[in-house]
Protein backbone atom coordinates (compact mmCIF):
# COMPACT_ATOMS: atom_id res chain seq x y z
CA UNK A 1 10.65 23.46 -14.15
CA UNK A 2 13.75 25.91 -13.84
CA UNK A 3 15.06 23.45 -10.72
CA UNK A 4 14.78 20.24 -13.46
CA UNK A 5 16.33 22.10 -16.60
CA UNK A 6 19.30 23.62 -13.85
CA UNK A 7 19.84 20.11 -13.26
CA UNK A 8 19.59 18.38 -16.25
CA UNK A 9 22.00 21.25 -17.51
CA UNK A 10 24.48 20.53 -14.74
CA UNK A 11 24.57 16.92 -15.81
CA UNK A 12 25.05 17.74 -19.85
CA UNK A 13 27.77 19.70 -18.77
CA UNK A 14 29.73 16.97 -16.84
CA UNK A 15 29.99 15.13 -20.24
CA UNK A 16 26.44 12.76 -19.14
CA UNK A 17 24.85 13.14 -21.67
CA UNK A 18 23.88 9.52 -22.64
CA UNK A 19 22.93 8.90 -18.56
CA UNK A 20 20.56 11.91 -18.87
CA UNK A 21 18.94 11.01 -21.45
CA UNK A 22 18.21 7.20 -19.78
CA UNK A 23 16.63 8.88 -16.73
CA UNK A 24 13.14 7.72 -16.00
CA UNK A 25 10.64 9.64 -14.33
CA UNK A 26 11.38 8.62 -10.79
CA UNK A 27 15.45 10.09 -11.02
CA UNK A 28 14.60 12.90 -12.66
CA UNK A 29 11.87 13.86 -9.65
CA UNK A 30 14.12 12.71 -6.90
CA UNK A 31 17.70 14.14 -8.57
CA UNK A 32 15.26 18.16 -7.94
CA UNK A 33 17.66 19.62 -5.21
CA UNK A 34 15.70 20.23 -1.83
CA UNK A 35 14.90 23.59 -0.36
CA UNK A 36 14.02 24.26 3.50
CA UNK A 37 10.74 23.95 2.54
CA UNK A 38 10.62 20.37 2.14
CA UNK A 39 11.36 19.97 5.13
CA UNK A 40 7.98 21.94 6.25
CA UNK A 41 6.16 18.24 5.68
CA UNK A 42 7.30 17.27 8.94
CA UNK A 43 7.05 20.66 10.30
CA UNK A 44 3.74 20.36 12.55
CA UNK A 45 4.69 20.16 16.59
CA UNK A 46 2.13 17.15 17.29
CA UNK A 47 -0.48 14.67 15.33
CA UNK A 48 -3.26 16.28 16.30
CA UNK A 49 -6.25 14.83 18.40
CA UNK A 50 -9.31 14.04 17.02
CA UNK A 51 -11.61 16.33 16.08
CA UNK A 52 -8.94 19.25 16.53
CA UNK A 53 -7.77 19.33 12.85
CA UNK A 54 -8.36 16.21 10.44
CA UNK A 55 -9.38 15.95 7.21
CA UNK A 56 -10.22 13.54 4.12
CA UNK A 57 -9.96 13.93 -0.07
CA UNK A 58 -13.31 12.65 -2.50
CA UNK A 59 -10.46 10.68 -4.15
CA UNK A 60 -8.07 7.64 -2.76
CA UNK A 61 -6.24 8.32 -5.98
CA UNK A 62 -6.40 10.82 -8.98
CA UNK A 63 -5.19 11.13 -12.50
CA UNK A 64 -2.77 14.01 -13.64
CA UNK A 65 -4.76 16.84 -14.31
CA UNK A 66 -7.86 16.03 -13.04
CA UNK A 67 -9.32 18.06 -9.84
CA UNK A 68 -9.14 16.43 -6.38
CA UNK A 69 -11.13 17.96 -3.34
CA UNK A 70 -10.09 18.02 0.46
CA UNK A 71 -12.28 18.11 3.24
CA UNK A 72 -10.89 19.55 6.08
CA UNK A 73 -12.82 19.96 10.21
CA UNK A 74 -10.84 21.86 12.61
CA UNK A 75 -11.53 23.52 15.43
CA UNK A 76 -12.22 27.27 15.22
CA UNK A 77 -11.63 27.81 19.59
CA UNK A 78 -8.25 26.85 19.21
CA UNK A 79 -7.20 27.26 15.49
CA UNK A 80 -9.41 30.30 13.81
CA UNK A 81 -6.91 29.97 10.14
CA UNK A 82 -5.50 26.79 8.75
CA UNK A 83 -3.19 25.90 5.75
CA UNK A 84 -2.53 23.37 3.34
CA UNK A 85 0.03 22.25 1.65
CA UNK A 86 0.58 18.95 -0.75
CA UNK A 87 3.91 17.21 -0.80
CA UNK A 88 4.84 14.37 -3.05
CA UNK A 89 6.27 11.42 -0.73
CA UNK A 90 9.60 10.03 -2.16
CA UNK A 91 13.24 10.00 -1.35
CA UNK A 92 14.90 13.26 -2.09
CA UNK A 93 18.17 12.80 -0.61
CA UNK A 94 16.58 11.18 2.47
CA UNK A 95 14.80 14.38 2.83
CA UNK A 96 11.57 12.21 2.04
CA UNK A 97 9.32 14.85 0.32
CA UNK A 98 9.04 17.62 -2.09
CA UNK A 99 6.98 20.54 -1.45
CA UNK A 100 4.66 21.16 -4.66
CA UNK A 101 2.44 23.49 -3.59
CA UNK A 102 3.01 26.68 -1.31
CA UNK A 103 0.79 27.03 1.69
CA UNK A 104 -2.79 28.33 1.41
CA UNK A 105 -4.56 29.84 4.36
CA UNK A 106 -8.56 28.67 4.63
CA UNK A 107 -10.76 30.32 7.50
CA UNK A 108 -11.36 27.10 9.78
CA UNK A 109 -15.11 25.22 10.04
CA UNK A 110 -16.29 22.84 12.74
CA UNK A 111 -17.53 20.24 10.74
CA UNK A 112 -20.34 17.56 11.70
CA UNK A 113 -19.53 14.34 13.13
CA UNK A 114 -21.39 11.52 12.45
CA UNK A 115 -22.99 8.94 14.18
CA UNK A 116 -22.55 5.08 13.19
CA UNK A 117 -25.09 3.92 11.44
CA UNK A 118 -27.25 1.44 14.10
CA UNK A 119 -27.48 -1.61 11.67
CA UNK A 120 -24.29 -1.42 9.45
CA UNK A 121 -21.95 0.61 11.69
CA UNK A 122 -21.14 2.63 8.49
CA UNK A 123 -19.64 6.06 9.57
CA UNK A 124 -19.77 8.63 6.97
CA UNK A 125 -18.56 12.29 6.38
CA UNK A 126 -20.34 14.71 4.29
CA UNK A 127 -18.31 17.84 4.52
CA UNK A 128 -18.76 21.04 2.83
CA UNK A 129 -16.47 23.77 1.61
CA UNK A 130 -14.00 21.70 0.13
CA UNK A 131 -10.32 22.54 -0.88
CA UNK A 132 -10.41 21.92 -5.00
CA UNK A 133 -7.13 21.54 -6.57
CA UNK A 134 -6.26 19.99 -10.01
CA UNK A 135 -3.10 18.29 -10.59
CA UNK A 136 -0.78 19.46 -12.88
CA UNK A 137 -0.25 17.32 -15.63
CA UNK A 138 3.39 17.80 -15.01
CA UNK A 139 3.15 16.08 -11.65
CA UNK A 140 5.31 12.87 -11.30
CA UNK A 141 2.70 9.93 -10.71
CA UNK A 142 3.31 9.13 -6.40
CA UNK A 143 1.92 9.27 -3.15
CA UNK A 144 1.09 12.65 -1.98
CA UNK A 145 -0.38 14.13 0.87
CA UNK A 146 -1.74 17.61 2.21
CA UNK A 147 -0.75 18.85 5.15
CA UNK A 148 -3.05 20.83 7.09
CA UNK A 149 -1.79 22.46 10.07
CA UNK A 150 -3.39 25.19 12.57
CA UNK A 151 -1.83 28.64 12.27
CA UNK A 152 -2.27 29.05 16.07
CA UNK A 153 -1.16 25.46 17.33
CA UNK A 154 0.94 24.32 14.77
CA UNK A 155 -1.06 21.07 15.31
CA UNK A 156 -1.85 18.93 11.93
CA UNK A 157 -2.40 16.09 10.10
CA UNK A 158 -1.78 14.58 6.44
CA UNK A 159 -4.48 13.45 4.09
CA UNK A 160 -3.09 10.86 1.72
CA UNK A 161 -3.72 10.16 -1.70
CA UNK A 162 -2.14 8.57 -4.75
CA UNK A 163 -1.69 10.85 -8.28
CA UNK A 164 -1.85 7.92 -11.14
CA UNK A 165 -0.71 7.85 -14.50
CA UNK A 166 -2.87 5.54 -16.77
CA UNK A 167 -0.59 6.57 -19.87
CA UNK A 168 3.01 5.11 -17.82
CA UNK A 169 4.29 1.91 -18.93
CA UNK A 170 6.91 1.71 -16.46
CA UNK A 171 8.26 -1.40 -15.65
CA UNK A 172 6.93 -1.39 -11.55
CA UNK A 173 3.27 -0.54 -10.67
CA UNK A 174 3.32 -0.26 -7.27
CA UNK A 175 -0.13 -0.68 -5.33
CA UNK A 176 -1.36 0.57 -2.11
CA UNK A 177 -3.06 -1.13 0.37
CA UNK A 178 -5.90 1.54 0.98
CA UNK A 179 -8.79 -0.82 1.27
CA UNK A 180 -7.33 -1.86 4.34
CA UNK A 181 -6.31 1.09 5.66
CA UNK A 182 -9.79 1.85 5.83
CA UNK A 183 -10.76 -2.02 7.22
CA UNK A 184 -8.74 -0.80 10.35
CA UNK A 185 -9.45 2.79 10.71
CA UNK A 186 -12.23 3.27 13.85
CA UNK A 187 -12.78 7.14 13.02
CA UNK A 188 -16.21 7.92 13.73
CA UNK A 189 -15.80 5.03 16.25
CA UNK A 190 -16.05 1.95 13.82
CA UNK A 191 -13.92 0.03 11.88
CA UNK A 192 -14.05 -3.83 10.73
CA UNK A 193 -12.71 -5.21 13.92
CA UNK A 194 -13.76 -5.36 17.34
CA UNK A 195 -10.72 -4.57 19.33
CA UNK A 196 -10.97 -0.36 18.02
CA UNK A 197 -14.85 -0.22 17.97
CA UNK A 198 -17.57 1.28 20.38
CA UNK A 199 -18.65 -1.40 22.64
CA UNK A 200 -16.77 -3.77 20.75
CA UNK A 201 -19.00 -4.13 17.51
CA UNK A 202 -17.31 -4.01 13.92
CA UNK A 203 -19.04 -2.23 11.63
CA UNK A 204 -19.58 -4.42 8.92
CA UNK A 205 -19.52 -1.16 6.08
CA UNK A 206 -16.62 1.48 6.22
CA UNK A 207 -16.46 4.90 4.40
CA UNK A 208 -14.06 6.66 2.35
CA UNK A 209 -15.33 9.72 3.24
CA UNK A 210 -13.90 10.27 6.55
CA UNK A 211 -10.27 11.05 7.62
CA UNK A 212 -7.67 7.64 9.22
CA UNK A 213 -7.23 8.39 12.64
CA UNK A 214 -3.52 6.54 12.34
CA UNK A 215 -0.13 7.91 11.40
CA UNK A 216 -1.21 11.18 11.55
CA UNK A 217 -3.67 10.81 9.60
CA UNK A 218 -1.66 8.39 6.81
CA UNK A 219 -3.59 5.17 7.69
CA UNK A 220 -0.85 2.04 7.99
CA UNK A 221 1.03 3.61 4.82
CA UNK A 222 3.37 5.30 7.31
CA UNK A 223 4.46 2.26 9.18
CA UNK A 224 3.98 -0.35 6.42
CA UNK A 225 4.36 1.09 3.29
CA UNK A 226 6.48 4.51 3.36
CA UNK A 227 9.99 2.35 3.63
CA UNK A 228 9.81 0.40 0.28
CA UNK A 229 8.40 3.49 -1.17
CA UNK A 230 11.54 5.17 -0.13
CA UNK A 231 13.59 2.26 -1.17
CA UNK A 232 12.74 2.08 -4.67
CA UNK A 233 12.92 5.86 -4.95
CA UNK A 234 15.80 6.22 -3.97
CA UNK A 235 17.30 3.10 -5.95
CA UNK A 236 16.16 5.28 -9.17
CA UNK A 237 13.82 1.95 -10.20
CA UNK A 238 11.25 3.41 -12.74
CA UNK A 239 8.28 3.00 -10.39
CA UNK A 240 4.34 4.16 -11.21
CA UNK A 241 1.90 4.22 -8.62
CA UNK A 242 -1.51 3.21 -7.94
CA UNK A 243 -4.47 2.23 -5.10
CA UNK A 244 -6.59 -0.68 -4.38
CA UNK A 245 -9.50 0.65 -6.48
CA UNK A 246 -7.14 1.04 -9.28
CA UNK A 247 -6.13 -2.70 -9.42
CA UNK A 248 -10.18 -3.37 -8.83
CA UNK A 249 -11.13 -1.01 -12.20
CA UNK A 250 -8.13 -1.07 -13.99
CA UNK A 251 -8.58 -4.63 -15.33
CA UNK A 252 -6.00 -6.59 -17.10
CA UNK A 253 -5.68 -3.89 -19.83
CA UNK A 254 -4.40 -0.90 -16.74
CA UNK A 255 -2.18 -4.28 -15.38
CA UNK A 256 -0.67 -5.28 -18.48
CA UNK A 257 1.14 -2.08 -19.22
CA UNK A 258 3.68 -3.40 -16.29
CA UNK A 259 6.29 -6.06 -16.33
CA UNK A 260 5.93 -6.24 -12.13
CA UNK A 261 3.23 -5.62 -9.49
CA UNK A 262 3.97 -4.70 -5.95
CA UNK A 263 1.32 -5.29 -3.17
CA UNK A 264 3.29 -3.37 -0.39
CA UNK A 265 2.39 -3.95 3.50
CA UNK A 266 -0.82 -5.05 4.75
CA UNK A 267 -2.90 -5.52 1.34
CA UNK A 268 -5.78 -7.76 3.34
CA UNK A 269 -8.80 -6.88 1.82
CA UNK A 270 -9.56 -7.78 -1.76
CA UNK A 271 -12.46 -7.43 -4.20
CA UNK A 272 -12.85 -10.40 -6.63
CA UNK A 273 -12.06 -8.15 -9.54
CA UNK A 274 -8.42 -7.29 -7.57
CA UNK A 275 -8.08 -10.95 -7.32
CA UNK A 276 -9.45 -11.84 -10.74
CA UNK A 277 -7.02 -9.02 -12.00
CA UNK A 278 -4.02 -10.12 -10.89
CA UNK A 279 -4.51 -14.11 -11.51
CA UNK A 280 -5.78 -13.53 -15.04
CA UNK A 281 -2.74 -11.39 -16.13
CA UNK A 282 -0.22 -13.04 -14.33
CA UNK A 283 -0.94 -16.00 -17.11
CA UNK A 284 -0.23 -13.22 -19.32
CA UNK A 285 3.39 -12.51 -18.19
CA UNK A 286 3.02 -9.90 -15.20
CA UNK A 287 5.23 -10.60 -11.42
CA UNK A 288 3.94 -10.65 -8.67
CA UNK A 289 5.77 -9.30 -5.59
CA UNK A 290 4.41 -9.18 -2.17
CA UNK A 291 6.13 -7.25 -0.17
CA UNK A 292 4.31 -7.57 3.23
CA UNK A 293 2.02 -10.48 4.63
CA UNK A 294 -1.65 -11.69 4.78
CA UNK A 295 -2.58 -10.67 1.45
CA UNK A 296 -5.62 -11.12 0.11
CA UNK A 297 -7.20 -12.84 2.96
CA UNK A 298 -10.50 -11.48 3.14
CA UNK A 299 -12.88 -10.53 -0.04
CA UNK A 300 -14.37 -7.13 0.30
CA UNK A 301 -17.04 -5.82 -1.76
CA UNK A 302 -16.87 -1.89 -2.95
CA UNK A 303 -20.49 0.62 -2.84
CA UNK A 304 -21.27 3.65 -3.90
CA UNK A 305 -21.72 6.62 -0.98
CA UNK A 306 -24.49 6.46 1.17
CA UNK A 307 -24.61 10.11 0.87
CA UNK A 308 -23.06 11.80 -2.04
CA UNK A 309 -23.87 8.83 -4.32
CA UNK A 310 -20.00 8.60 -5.65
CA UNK A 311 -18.68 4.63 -6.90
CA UNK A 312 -16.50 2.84 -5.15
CA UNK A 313 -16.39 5.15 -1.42
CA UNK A 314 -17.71 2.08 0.75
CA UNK A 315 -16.09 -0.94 2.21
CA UNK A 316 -18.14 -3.72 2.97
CA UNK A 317 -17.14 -6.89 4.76
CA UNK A 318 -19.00 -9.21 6.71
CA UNK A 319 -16.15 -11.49 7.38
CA UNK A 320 -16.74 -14.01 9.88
CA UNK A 321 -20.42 -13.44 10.09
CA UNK A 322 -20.80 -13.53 6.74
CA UNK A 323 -22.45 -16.91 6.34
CA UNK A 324 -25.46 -15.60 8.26
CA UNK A 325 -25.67 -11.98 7.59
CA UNK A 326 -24.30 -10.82 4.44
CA UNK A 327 -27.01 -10.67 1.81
CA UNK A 328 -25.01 -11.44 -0.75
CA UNK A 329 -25.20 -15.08 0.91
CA UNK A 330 -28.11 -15.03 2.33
CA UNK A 331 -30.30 -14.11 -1.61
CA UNK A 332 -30.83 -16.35 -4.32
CA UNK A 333 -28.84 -14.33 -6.85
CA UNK A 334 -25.79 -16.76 -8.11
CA UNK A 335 -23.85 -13.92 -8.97
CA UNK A 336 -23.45 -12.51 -5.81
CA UNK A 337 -22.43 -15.71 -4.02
CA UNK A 338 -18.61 -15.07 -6.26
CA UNK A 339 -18.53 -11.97 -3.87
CA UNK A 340 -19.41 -12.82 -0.69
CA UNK A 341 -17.34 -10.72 2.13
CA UNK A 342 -15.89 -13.59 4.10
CA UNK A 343 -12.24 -15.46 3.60
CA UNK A 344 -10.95 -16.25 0.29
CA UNK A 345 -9.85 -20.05 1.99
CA UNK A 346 -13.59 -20.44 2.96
CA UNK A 347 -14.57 -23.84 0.92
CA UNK A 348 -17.92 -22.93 1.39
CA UNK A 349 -18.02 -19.71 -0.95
CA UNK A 350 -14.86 -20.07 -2.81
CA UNK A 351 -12.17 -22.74 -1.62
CA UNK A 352 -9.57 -20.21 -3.13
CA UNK A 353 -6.50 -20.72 -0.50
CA UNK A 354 -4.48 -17.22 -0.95
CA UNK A 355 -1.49 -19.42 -1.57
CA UNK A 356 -2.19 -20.61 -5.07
CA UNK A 357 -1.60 -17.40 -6.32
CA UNK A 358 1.12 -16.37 -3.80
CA UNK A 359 2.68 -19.33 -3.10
CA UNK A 360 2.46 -18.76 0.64
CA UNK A 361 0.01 -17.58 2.90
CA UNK A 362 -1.55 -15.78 6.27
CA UNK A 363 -0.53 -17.87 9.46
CA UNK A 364 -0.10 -15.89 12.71
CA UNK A 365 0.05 -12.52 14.50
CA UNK A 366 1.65 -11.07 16.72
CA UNK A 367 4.84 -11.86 15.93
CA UNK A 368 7.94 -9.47 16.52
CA UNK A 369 11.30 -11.92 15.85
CA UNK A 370 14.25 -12.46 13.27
CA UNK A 371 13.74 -14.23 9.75
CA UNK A 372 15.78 -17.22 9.39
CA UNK A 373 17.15 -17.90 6.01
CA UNK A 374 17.24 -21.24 4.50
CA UNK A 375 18.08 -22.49 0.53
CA UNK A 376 21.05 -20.17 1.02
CA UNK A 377 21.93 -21.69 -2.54
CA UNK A 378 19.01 -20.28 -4.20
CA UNK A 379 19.94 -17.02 -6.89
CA UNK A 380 18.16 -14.67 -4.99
CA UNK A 381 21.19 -14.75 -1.96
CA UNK A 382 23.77 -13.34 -4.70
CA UNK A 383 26.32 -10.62 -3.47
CA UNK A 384 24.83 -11.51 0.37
CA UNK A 385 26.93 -13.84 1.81
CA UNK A 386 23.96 -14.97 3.70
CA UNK A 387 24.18 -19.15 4.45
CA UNK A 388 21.57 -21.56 6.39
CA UNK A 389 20.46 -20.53 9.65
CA UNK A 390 21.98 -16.52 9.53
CA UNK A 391 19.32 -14.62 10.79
CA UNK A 392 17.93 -10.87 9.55
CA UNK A 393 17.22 -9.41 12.64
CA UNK A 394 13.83 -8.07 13.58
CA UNK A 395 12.49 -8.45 10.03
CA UNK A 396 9.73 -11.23 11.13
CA UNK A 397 6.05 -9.91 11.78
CA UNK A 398 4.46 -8.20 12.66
CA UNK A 399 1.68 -10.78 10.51
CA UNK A 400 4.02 -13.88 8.91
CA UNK A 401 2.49 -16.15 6.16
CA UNK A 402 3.49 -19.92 5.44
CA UNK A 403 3.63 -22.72 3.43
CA UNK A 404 0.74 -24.59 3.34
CA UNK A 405 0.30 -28.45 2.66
CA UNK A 406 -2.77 -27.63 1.15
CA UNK A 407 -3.33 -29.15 -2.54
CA UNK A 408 -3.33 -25.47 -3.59
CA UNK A 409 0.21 -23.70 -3.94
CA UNK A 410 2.00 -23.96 -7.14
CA UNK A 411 3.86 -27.32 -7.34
CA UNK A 412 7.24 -25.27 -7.99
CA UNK A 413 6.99 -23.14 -4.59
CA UNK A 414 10.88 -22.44 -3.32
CA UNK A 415 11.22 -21.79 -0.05
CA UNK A 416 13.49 -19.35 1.13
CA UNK A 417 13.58 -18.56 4.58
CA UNK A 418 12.23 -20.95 7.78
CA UNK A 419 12.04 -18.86 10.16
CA UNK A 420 10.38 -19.86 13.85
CA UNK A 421 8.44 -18.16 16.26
CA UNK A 422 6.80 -18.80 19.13
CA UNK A 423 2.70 -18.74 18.73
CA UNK A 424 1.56 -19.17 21.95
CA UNK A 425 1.14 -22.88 22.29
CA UNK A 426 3.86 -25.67 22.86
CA UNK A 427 4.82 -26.47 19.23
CA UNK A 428 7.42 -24.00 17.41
CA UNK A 429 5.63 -22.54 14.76
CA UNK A 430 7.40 -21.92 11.22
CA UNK A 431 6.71 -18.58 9.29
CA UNK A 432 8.11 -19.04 5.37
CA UNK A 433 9.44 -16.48 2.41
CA UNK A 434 8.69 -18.15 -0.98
CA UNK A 435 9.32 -17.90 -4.68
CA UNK A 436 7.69 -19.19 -8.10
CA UNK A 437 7.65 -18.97 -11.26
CA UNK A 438 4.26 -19.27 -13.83
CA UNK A 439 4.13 -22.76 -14.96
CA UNK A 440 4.96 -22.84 -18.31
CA UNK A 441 3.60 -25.90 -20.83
CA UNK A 442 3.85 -26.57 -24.65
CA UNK A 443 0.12 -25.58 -24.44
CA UNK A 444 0.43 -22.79 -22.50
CA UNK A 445 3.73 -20.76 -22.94
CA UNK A 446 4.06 -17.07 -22.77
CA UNK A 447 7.44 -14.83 -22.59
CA UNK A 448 8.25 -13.30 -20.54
CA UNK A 449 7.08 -16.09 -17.97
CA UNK A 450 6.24 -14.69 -14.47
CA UNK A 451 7.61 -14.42 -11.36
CA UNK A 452 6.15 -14.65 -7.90
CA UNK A 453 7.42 -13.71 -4.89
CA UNK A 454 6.36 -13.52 -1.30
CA UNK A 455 8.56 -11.89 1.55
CA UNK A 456 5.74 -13.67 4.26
CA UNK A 457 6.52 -10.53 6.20
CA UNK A 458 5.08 -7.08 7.00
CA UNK A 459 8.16 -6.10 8.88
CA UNK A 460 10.49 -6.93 5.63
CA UNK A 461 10.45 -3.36 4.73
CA UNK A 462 11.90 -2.02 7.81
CA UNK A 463 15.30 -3.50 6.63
CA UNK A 464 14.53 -1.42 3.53
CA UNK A 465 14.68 1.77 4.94
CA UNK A 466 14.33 3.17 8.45
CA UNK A 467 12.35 6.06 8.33
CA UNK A 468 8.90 6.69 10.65
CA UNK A 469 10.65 4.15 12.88
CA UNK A 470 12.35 4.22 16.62
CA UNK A 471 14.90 1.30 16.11
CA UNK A 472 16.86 1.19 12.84
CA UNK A 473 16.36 -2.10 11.35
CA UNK A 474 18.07 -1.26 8.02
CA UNK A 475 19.97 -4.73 6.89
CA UNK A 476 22.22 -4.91 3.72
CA UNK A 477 21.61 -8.17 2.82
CA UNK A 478 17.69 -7.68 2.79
CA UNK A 479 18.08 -4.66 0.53
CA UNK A 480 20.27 -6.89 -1.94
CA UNK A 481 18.12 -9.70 -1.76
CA UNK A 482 15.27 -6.96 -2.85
CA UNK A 483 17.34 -5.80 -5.52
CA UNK A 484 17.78 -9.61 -6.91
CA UNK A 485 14.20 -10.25 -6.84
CA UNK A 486 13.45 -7.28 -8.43
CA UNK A 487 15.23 -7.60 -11.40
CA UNK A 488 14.39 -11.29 -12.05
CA UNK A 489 11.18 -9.89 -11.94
CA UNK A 490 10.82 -7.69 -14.92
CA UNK A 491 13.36 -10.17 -17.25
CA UNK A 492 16.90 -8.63 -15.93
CA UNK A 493 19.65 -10.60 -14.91
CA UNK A 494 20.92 -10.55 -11.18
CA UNK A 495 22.95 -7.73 -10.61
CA UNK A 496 26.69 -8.79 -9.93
C-alpha cells in the first residue's frame, strides 16, 4: 500500500488530480513501480522435467479473500527445500509481473503418481500437505501464478490460477480458456487426444487435480493467452478476469455485470451452460470478442473429483466416440442428450454450428501464414492505413476459422479479412475474420445492442504483444484494429 499512496501522491502533485481520480483498477496495479524482485518470476534456470518439481492448486480460480491451496511433488534427491512465490501476471512496464508474496521455504515431498484409470483414462492427483494461502482482499482481480523453484537446482515451474472479483463491474471480463488447457494436457500420460497419450488412447475424462506439463507448467495460457493479457494491461483498459468454470456457474447474472466478453486463445471446449451463458445474454446487450480460433467446438461436460469429491475438477469428453460410448447418449434420460460430449455442429445431438453465435467458425490446422485483409472500407481499419490485399504478417494460425455457407451465421456477418492458405489438397483454402452486430427488431430491441467479433485466429495475439515468443510478430495496425473493436464494443466511439 505505501508503493500505491507514493504514487498516487506523485501524480496529485503534478497537478493530475482529475486523471487520478479516473484510474481504474488495472492502471492503478500496473502504474506500482517494479523492484528486482519482479523480475524473480522468470528467475528459475530451466522448466523443470517431470516429476522433478511440479505442482497443481484445488482452485482454477478464486475469489478475493478466500483461501486457495497448492499442491506441490518435487524431488527430495535433488532438491531437499523448495519455495514459493505468487506473482500477479500483467504488464508492469513490460516487466510482466508483480511479486505479491515473498518466498516461503517448504521441506520437499515425493508425491504419488498415478496411474490412468483402465476404462476412462482419468488421471488424478491426490496430494497431501498442501500450501494454504488466502487472498487478500486487496488483491487486484488477474492471473496469478506460484512459482515453485528448488533451492538446490534452481529448477521450477508455475502453477496458474485466476483471482476473481464477483463484486467488479468493469466494462471487459476477460475469460480463460482452462477447460482446454486441461483437454490437451497428457500429465499422468493422458489427455483428450491421441497424438500426447500412452499407446495412443485419449482418455475420455481429465482431472483438475494434477499439474499442465506445458509452458512450464502454464498450460497454452503462455503461448496463447499471456500477449492480449499484456496488451490490455498495458493499454490501461479496465479489465476483470475470470475461468471457464466461471462463465459455466456464473450465469447471466455474473455475465451481465460486463459490457464485453473476451474468449482469449484456444477456448475449444464448452459446457452447455458456457454456451447457454453467453447466447442468452448476448440478447441482453453483452459483446462478444473472440480473440483466438475454434471456439466452442466441442461440448464438454464438468464432474465432481473422483477422489476428494470437490464440483466441477473433471473434464469429460467423448468427442468423436461419443455416439457409441458416452452414456449420456447411450441412456434414456432426455436431459442428458442437451449435453452430450461430442461437436456442437453434430445434427445428430444439437445441429448448433459454432458460427451462429460467432459468426465464423473452426476450419483447419496447421496453419502458420499471413492474414489478408479485405473490406478495407469497413470502421474497424481507422487510423491503419491498411487497403485490400495488405497482408499482417505471420498472424494466420496456428487453428483459422471461416465463413460458413451454412443456414446458420447471422445474416449481417462482415467479413474482414480473406486470407488463404494452403490445406494440403489442390484447392486454396480461405481462412476469414468477421464482425456482427445483435439483430435488432421492433419486437426485440435492447440498448446497448451487441457486438460480435471474431479474429478467426489463434496467432492474432502475437501482433499484440511479443512476449514468451522467439520471432517478434508485434504489428501496429493489428493493435489499432484491436483498439477499434474494442471500443465499439462496450458503446465508445472509434478512437481518432
Amino acid at each position: 500500500m505505501k508503493k500505491i499512496t507514493k504514487s498516487l501522491l506523485s501524480l496529485l502533485l503534478l497537478g493530475f488530480t482529475t486523471q487520478v481520480m479516473a484510474l481504474n483498477p488495472i492502471q492503478i496495479e500496473n502504474a506500482i513501480p517494479s523492484v528486482p524482485e519482479d523480475h524473480a518470476w522468470t528467475a528459475f534456470n530451466i522448466p523443470a522435467n517431470p516429476h522433478n518439481i511440479e505442482g497443481y492448486a484445488d482452485k482454477v480460480s478464486v475469489s478475493i479473500g478466500a483461501k486457495i491451496n497448492f499442491f506441490a511433488n518435487v524431488n527430495i534427491a535433488r532438491d531437499r527445500t523448495y519455495s514459493i512465490t505468487i506473482y500477479r501476471l500483467g504488464w508492469y512496464n513490460g516487466v510482466g509481473a508483480r511479486r505479491m508474496t515473498a518466498p516461503v521455504n517448504r521441506v520437499s515431498i515425493k508425491q504419488p503418481i498415478p496411474a490412468p484409470n483402465p476404462k476412462t483414462g482419468l488421471v488424478e492427483a491426490n496430494w497431501f500437505l498442501p500450501y494454504s494461502f488466502a487472498v487478500p482482499r486487496s488483491w487486484v482481480s488477474g492471473v496469478y501464478v506460484a512459482t515453485l523453484i528448488g533451492n538446490t537446482t534452481g529448477e521450477g515451474q508455475y502453477v496458474p490460477f485466476v483471482v476473481k472479483n464477483d463484486a467488479s463491474r468493469a466494462p471487459y471480463l476477460f475469460q480463460t480458456s482452462d477447460t482446454t488447457w486441461q483437454a490437451y494436457n497428457n500429465w499422468g500420460g493422458k489427455s483428450l487426444y491421441a497424438y500426447n497419450s500412452t499407446d495412443g488412447i485419449p482418455a475420455v475424462k481429465v482431472s483438475y487435480n494434477r499439474p499442465y506439463n506445458d509452458g512450464a507448467g502454464t498450460g497454452s495460457f503462455s503461448n496463447y493467452e499471456f500477449q492480449m493479457m499484456r496488451f490490455l494491461e498495458r493499454e490501461g483498459y479496465d479489465v476483470t478476469y475470470q475461468s471457464n468454470i466461471d462463465t459455466h456457474l456464473g450465469g447471466m447474472v455474473q455475465l451481465a455485470k460486463h459490457k464485453a466478453f473476451l474468449s482469449v486463445g484456444h477456448d475449444e471446449y464448452w459446457t452447455s451452460a458456457i454456451r447457454n451463458n453467453l447466447e442468452n445474454t448476448k440478447l441482453k446487450g453483452l459483446s462478444l470478442g473472440f480473440f483466438g480460433a475454434n471456439a466452442g467446438y466441442w461440448q464438454a461436460r464438468l464432474e465432481r473429483s473422483v477422489l476428494t469429491r470437490t464440483a466441477n475438477r473433471t473434464l469429460v469428453s467423448y468427442k468423436y466416440n461419443a455416439h457409441a460410448q458416452d452414456p449420456y447418449a447411450l441412456d434414456e434420460i432426455s436431459a442428458h442428450k442437451a449435453q452430450v460430449t461430442t461437436q456442437w455442429r453434430d445434427p445428430q445431438f444439437f445441429n448448433r454450428p459454432e458460427n451462429a453465435l460467432i459468426g465464423i467458425m473452426y476450419l483447419y490446422n496447421p496453419v502458420d501464414g499471413d492474414m489478408v485483409i479485405s473490406n478495407a472500407n469497413h470502421w474497424i481499419y481507422t487510423g491503419t492505413g491498411l487497403k485490400n490485399g495488405d497482408k499482417l504478417p505471420g498472424l494466420l494460425g496456428y487453428e483459422v476459422d471461416a465463413y460458413f455457407s451454412n443456414g446458420s451465421a447471422p445474416a449481417n456477418v462482415e467479413i474482414l479479412a480473406h486470407s488463404p492458405f494452403n490445406d494440403g489438397t489442390d484447392e486454396v483454402a480461405y481462412a476469414n475474420m468477421s464482425i456482427y452486430t445483435e439483430a435488432c427488431s421492433l419486437l426485440n430491441c435492447i440498448s446497448p445492442v451487441a457486438t460480435v467479433f471474431a479474429t478467426g485466429s489463434m496467432q492474432w495475439i502475437w501482433g499484440l504483444d511479443s512476449s514468451w515468443r522467439d520471432i517478434n510478430l508485434e504489428n501496429i495496425a493489428a493493435q489499432r484494429m484491436t483498439r477499434n473493436v474494442l471500443a465499439r464494443m462496450i458503446g465508445d466511439p472509434v478512437p481518432n
